[in-house]
C-alpha atoms as a PDB file:
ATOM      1  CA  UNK A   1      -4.159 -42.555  -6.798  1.00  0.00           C
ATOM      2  CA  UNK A   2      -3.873 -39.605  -4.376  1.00  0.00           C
ATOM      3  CA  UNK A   3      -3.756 -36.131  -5.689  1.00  0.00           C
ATOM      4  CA  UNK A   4      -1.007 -33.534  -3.862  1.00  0.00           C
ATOM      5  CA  UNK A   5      -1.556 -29.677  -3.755  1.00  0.00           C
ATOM      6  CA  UNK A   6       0.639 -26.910  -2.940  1.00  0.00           C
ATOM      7  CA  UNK A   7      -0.932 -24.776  -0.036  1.00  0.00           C
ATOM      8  CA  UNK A   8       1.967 -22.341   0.040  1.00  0.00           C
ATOM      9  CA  UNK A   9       3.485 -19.389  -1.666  1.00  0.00           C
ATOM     10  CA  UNK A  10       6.994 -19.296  -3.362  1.00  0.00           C
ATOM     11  CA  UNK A  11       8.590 -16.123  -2.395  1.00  0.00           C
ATOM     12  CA  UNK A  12      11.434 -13.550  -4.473  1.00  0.00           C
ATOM     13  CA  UNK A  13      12.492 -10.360  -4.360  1.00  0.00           C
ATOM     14  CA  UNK A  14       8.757  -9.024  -5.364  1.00  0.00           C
ATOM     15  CA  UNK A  15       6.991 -10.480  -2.263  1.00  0.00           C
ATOM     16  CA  UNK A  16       5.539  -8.073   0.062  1.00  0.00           C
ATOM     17  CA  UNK A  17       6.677  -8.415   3.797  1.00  0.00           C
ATOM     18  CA  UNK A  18       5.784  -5.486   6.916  1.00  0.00           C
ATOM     19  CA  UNK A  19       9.300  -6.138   7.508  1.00  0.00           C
ATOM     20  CA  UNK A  20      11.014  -5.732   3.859  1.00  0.00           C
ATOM     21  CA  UNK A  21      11.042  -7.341   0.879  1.00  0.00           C
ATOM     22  CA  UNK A  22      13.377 -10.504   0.812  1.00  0.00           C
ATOM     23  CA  UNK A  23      17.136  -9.803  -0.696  1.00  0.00           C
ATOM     24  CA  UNK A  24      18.582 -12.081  -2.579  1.00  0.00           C
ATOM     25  CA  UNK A  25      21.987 -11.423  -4.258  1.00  0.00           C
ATOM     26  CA  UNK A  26      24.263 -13.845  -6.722  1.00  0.00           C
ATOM     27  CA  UNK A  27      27.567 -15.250  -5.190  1.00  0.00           C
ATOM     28  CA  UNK A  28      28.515 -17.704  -8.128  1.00  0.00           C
ATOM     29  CA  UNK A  29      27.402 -17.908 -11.671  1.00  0.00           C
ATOM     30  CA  UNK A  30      27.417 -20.589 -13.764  1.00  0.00           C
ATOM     31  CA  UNK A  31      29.338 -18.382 -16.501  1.00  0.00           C
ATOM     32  CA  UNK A  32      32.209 -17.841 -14.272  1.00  0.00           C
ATOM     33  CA  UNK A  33      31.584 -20.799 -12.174  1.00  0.00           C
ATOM     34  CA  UNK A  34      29.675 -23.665 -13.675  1.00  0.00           C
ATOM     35  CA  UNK A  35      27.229 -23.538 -11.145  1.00  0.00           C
ATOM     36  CA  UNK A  36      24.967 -21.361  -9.524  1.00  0.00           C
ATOM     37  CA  UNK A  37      24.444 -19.890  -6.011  1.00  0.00           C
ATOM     38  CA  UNK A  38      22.639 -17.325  -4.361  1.00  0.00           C
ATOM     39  CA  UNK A  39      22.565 -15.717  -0.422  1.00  0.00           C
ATOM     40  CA  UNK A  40      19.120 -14.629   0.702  1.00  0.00           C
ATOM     41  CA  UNK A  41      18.094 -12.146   3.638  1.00  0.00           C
ATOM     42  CA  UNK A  42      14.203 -11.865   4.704  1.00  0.00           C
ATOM     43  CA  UNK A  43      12.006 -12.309   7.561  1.00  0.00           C
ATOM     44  CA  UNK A  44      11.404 -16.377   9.158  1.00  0.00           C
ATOM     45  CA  UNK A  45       7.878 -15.337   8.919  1.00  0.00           C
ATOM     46  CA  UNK A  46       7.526 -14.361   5.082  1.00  0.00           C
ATOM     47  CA  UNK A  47       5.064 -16.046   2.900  1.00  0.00           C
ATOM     48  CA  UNK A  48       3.253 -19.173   4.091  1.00  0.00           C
ATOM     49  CA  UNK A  49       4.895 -19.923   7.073  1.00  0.00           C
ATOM     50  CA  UNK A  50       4.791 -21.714  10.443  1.00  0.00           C
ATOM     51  CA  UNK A  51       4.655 -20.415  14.092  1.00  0.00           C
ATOM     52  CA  UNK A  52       6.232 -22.337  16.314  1.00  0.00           C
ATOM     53  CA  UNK A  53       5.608 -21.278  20.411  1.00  0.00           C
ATOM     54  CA  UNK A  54       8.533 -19.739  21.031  1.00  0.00           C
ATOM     55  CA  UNK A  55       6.718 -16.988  18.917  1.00  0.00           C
ATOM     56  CA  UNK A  56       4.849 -15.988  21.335  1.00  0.00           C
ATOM     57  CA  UNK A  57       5.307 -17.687  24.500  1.00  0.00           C
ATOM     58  CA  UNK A  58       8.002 -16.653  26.956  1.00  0.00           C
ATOM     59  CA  UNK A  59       9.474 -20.803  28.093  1.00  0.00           C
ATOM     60  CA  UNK A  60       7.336 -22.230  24.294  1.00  0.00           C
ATOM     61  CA  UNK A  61       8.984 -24.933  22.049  1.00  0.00           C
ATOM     62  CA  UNK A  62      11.653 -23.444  19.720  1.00  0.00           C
ATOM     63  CA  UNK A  63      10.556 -25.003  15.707  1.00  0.00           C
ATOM     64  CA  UNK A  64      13.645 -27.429  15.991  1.00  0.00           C
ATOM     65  CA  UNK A  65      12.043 -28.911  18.832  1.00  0.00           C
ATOM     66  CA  UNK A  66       8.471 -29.707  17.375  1.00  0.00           C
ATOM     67  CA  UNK A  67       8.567 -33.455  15.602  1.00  0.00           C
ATOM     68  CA  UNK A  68       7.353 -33.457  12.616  1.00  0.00           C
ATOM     69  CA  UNK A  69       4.882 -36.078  13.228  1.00  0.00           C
ATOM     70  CA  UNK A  70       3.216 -33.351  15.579  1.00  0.00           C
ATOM     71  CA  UNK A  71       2.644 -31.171  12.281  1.00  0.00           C
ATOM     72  CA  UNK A  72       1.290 -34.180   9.769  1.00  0.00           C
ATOM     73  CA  UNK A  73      -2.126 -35.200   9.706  1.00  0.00           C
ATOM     74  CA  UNK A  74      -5.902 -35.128   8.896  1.00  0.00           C
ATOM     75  CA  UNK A  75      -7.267 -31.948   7.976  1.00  0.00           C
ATOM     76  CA  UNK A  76     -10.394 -30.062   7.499  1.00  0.00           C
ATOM     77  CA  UNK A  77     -10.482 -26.455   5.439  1.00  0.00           C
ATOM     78  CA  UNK A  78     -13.681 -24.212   5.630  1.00  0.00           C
ATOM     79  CA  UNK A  79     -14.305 -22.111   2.924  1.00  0.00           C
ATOM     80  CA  UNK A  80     -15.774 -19.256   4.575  1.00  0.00           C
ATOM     81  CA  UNK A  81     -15.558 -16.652   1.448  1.00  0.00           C
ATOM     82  CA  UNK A  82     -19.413 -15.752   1.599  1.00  0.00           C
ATOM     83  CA  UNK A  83     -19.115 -13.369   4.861  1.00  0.00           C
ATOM     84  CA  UNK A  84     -15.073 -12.250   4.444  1.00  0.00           C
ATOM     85  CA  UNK A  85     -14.275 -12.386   1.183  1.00  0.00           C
ATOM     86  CA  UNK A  86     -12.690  -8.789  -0.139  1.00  0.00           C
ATOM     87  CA  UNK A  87     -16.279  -7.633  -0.925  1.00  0.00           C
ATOM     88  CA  UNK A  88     -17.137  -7.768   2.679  1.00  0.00           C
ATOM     89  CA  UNK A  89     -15.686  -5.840   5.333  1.00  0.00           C
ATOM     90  CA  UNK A  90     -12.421  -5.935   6.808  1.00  0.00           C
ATOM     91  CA  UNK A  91     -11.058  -6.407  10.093  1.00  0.00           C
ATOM     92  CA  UNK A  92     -13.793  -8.382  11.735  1.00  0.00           C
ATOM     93  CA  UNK A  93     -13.536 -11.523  14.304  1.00  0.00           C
ATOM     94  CA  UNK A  94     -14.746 -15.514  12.732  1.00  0.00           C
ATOM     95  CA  UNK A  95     -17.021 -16.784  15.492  1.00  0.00           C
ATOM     96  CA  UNK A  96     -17.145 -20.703  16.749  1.00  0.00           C
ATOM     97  CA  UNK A  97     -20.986 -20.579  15.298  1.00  0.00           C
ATOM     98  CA  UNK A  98     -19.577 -20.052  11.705  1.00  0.00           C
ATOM     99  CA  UNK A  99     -17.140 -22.467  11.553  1.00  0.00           C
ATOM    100  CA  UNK A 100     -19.564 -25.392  13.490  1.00  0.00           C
ATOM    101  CA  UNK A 101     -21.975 -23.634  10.725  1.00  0.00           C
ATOM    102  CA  UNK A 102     -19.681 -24.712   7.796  1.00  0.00           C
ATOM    103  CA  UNK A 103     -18.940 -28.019   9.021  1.00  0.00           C
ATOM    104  CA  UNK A 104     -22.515 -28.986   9.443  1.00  0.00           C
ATOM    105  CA  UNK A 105     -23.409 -27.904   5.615  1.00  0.00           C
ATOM    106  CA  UNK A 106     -20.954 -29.905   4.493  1.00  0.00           C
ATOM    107  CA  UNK A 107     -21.347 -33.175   6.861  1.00  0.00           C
ATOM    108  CA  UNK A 108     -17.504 -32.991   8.385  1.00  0.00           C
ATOM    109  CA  UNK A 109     -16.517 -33.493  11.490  1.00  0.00           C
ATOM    110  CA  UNK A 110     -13.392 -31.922  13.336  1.00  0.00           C
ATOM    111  CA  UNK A 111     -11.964 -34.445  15.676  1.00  0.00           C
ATOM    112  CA  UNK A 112      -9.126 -34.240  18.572  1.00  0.00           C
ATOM    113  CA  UNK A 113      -5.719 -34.186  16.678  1.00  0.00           C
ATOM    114  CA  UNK A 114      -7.063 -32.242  13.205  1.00  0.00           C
ATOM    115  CA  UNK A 115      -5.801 -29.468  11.918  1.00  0.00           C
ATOM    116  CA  UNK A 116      -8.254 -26.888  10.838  1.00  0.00           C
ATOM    117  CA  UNK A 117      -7.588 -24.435   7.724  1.00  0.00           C
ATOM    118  CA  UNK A 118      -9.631 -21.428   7.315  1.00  0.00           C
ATOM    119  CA  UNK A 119     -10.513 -19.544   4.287  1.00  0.00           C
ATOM    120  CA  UNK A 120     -11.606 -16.218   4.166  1.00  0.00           C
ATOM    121  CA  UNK A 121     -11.203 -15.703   0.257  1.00  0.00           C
ATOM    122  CA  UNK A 122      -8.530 -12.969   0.356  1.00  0.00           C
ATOM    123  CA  UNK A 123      -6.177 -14.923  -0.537  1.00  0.00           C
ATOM    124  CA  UNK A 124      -6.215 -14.200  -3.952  1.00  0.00           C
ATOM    125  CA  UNK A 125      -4.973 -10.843  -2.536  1.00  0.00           C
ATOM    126  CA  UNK A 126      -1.620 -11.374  -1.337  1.00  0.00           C
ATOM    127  CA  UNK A 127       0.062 -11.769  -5.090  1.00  0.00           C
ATOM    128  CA  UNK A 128      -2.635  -9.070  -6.698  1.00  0.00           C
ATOM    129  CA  UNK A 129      -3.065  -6.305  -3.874  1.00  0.00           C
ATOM    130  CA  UNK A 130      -0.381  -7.577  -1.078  1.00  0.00           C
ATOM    131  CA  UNK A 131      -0.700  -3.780   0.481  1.00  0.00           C
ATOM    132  CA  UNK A 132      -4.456  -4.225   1.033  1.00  0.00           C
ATOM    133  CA  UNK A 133      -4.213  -8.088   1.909  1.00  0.00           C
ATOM    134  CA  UNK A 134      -2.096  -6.808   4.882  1.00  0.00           C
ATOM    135  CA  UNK A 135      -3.864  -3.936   6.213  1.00  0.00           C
ATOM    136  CA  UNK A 136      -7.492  -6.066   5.416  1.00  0.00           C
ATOM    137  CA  UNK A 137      -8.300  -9.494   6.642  1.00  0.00           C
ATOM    138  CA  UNK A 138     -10.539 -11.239   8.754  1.00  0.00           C
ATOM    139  CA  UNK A 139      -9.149 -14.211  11.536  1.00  0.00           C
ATOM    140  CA  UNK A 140     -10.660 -16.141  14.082  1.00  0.00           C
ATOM    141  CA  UNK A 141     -12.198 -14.443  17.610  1.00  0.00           C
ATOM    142  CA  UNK A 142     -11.361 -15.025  20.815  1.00  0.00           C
ATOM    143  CA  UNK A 143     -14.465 -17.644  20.985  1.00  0.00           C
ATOM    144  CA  UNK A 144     -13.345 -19.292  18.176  1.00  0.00           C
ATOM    145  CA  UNK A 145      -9.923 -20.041  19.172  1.00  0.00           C
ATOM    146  CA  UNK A 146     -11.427 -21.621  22.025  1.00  0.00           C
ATOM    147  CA  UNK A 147     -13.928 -23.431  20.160  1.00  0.00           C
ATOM    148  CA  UNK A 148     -10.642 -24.690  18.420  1.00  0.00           C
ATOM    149  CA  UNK A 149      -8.394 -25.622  21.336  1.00  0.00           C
ATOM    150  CA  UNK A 150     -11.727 -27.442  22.431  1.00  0.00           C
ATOM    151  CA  UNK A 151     -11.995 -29.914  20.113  1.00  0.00           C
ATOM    152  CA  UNK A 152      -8.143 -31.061  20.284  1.00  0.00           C
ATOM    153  CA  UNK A 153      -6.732 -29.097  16.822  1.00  0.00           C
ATOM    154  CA  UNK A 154      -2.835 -29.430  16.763  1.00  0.00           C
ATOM    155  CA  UNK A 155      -2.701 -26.731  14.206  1.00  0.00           C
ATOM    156  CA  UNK A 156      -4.595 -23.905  12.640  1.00  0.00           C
ATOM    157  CA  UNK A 157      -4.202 -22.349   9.422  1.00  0.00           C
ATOM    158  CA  UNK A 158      -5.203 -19.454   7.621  1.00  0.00           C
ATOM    159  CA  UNK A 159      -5.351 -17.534   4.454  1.00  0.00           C
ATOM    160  CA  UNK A 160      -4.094 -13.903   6.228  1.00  0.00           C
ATOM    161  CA  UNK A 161      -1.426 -12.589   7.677  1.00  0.00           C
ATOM    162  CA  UNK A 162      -1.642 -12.977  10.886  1.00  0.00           C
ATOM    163  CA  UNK A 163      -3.854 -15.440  13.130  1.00  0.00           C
ATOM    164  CA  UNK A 164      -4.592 -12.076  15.162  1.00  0.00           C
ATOM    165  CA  UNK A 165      -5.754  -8.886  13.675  1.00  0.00           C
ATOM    166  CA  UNK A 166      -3.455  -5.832  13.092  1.00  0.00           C
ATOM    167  CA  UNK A 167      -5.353  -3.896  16.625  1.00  0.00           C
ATOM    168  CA  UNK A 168      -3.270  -6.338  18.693  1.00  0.00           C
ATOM    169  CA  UNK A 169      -0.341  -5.030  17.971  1.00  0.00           C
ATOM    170  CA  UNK A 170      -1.114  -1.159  18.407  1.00  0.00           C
ATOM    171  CA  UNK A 171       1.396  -1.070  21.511  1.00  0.00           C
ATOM    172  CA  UNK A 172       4.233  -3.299  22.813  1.00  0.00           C
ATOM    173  CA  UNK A 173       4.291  -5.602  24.221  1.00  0.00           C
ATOM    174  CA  UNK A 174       1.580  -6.981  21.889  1.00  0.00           C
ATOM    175  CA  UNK A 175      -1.387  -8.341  22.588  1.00  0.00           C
ATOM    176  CA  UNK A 176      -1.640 -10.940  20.223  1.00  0.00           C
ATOM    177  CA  UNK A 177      -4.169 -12.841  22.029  1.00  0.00           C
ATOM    178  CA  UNK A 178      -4.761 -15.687  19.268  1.00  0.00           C
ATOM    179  CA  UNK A 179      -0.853 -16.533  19.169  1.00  0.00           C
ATOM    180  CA  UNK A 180      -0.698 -16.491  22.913  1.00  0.00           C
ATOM    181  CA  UNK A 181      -3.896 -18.664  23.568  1.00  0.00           C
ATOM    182  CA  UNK A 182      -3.262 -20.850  20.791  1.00  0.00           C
ATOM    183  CA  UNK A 183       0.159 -21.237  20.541  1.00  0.00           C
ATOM    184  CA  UNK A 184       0.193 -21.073  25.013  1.00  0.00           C
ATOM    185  CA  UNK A 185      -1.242 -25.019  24.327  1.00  0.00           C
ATOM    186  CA  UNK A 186       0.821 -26.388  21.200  1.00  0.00           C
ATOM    187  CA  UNK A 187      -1.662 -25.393  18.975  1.00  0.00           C
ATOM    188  CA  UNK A 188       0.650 -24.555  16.071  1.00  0.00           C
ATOM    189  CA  UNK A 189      -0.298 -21.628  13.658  1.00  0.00           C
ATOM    190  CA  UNK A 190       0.284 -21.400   9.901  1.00  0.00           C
ATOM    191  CA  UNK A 191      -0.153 -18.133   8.311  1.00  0.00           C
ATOM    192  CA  UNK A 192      -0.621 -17.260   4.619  1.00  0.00           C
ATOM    193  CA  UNK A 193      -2.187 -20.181   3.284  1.00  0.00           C
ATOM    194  CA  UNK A 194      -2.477 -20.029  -0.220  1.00  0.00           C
ATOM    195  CA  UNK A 195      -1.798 -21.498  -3.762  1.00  0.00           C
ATOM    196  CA  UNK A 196      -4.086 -24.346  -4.554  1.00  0.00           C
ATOM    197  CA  UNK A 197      -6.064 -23.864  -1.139  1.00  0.00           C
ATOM    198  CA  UNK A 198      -9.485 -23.960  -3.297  1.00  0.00           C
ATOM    199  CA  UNK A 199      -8.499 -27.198  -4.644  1.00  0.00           C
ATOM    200  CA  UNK A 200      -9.482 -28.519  -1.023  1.00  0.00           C
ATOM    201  CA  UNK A 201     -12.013 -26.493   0.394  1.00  0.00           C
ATOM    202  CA  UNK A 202     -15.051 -28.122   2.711  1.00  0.00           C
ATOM    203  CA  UNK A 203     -12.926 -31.187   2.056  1.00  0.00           C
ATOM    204  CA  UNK A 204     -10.954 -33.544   4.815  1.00  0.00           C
ATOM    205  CA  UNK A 205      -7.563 -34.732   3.357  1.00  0.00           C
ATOM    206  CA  UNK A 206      -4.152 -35.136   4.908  1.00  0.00           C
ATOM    207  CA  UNK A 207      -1.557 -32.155   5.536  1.00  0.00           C
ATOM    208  CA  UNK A 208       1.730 -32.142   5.265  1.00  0.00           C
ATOM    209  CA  UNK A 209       3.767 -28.970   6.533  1.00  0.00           C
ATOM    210  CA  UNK A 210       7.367 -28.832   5.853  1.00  0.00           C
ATOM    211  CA  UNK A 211       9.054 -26.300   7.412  1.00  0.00           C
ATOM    212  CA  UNK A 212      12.278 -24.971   7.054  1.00  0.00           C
ATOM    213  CA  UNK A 213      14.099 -26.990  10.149  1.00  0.00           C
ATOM    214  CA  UNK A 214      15.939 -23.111  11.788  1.00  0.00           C
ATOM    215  CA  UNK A 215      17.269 -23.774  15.232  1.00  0.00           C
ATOM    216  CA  UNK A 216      18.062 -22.263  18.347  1.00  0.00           C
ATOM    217  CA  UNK A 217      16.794 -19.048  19.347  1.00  0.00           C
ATOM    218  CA  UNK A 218      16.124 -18.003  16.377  1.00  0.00           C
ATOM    219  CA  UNK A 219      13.328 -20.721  15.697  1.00  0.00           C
ATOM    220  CA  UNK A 220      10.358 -18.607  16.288  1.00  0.00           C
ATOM    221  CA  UNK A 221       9.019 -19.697  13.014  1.00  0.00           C
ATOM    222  CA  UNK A 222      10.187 -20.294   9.572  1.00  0.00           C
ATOM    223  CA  UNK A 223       8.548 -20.531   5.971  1.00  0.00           C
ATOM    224  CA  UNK A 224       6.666 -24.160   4.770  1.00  0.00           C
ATOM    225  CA  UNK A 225       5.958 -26.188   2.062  1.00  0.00           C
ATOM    226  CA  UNK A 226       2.145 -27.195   2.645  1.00  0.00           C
ATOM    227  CA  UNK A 227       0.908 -29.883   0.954  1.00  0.00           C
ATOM    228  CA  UNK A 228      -1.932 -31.283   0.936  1.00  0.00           C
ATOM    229  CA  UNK A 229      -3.080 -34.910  -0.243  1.00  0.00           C
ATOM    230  CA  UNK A 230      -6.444 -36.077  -1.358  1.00  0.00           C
END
């Protein structure tokens, strides 16, 4: 019997966004009602959440326009703690040789049409220390994108905030050479990977992102339910 994770974070009125912390305010009660309902304000990109190319990429696909079957698939996740966990320093590119590195040590393969997850260990952070998980992380270099869009991936996740790191974004326009390269070829980008990620670490199983179907031009991304099955 297969076993389902949740690779995503729920989100309230306590979780930390750049941007603001989501609002939520009661319209109906079940007192006065017999039911309850609620409107909520926050950013598309808050929690674990999905990045479609029109992100980043002046003509890329809005999130509406991305099938879902382009999202659901094999998976491999790389647990790559031991060099950029919290304890180690922040801010520093994941080269191609550590993630071909990890794969090899743990006999898995990454073939054309995978998605890849990586896992720097701050996770943990983003519920205990969401200031610091923020301002600190670790994501993949410009050579390991590459390496990435190389082998065929149709989507990369992560367990930080961003696929690019927080210099890329000093001056506007941004940089953000990750989202552009990556997302530039269809290579979809989930940020914030979390919950029961260590569940499924240096471990292939299937992925199933469900994102919240926004449309139009305001589809640049949107929250997801990741699951994973083993």
């Amino acid at each position: 019997m297969a076993s389902y994770y949740d690779l995503s974070y729920g989100f309230d009125e306590d979780c930390f966004h750049p941007f603001g912390f989501p609002f939520f305010r009661n319209v109906q009660h079940f007192a006065s009602h017999g039911c309850r309902h609620a409107f909520a304000t926050f950013s598309l990109h808050t929690a674990t959440h999905i990045d479609a190319p029109w992100h980043m990429v002046r003509d890329g696909r809005r999130l509406d326009q991305v099938p879902l079957q382009e999202l659901i698939g094999r998976a491999v996740a790389l647990d790559l703690s031991e060099h950029y966990g919290p304890e180690t320093p922040p801010s520093r590119g994941i080269s191609a040789e550590q993630l071909q590195a990890r794969l090899e040590k743990n006999n898995l393969s990454l073939e054309a049409g995978d998605a890849l997850i990586v896992y720097t260990g701050r996770a943990p952070l983003f519920l205990s220390d969401p200031s610091r998980y923020y301002e600190e992380y670790c994501t993949l270099d410009e050579g390991a994108s590459q390496w990435a869009a190389d082998r065929g991936v149709r989507l990369i996740g992560i367990d930080a905030p961003d696929i690019d790191l927080r210099t890329e974004y000093t001056e506007q326009p941004f940089r953000a050479g990750n989202h552009r390269f990556l997302l530039g070829r269809g290579i979809y980008i989930i940020e914030n990977v979390g919950g029961e990620i260590t569940r499924v670490l240096d471990k292939s199983f299937e992925l199933i992102p469900a994102p919240l179907k926004v449309q139009g031009e305001f589809a640049s991304g949107a929250p997801v339910r990741l699951i994973g099955r083993l």
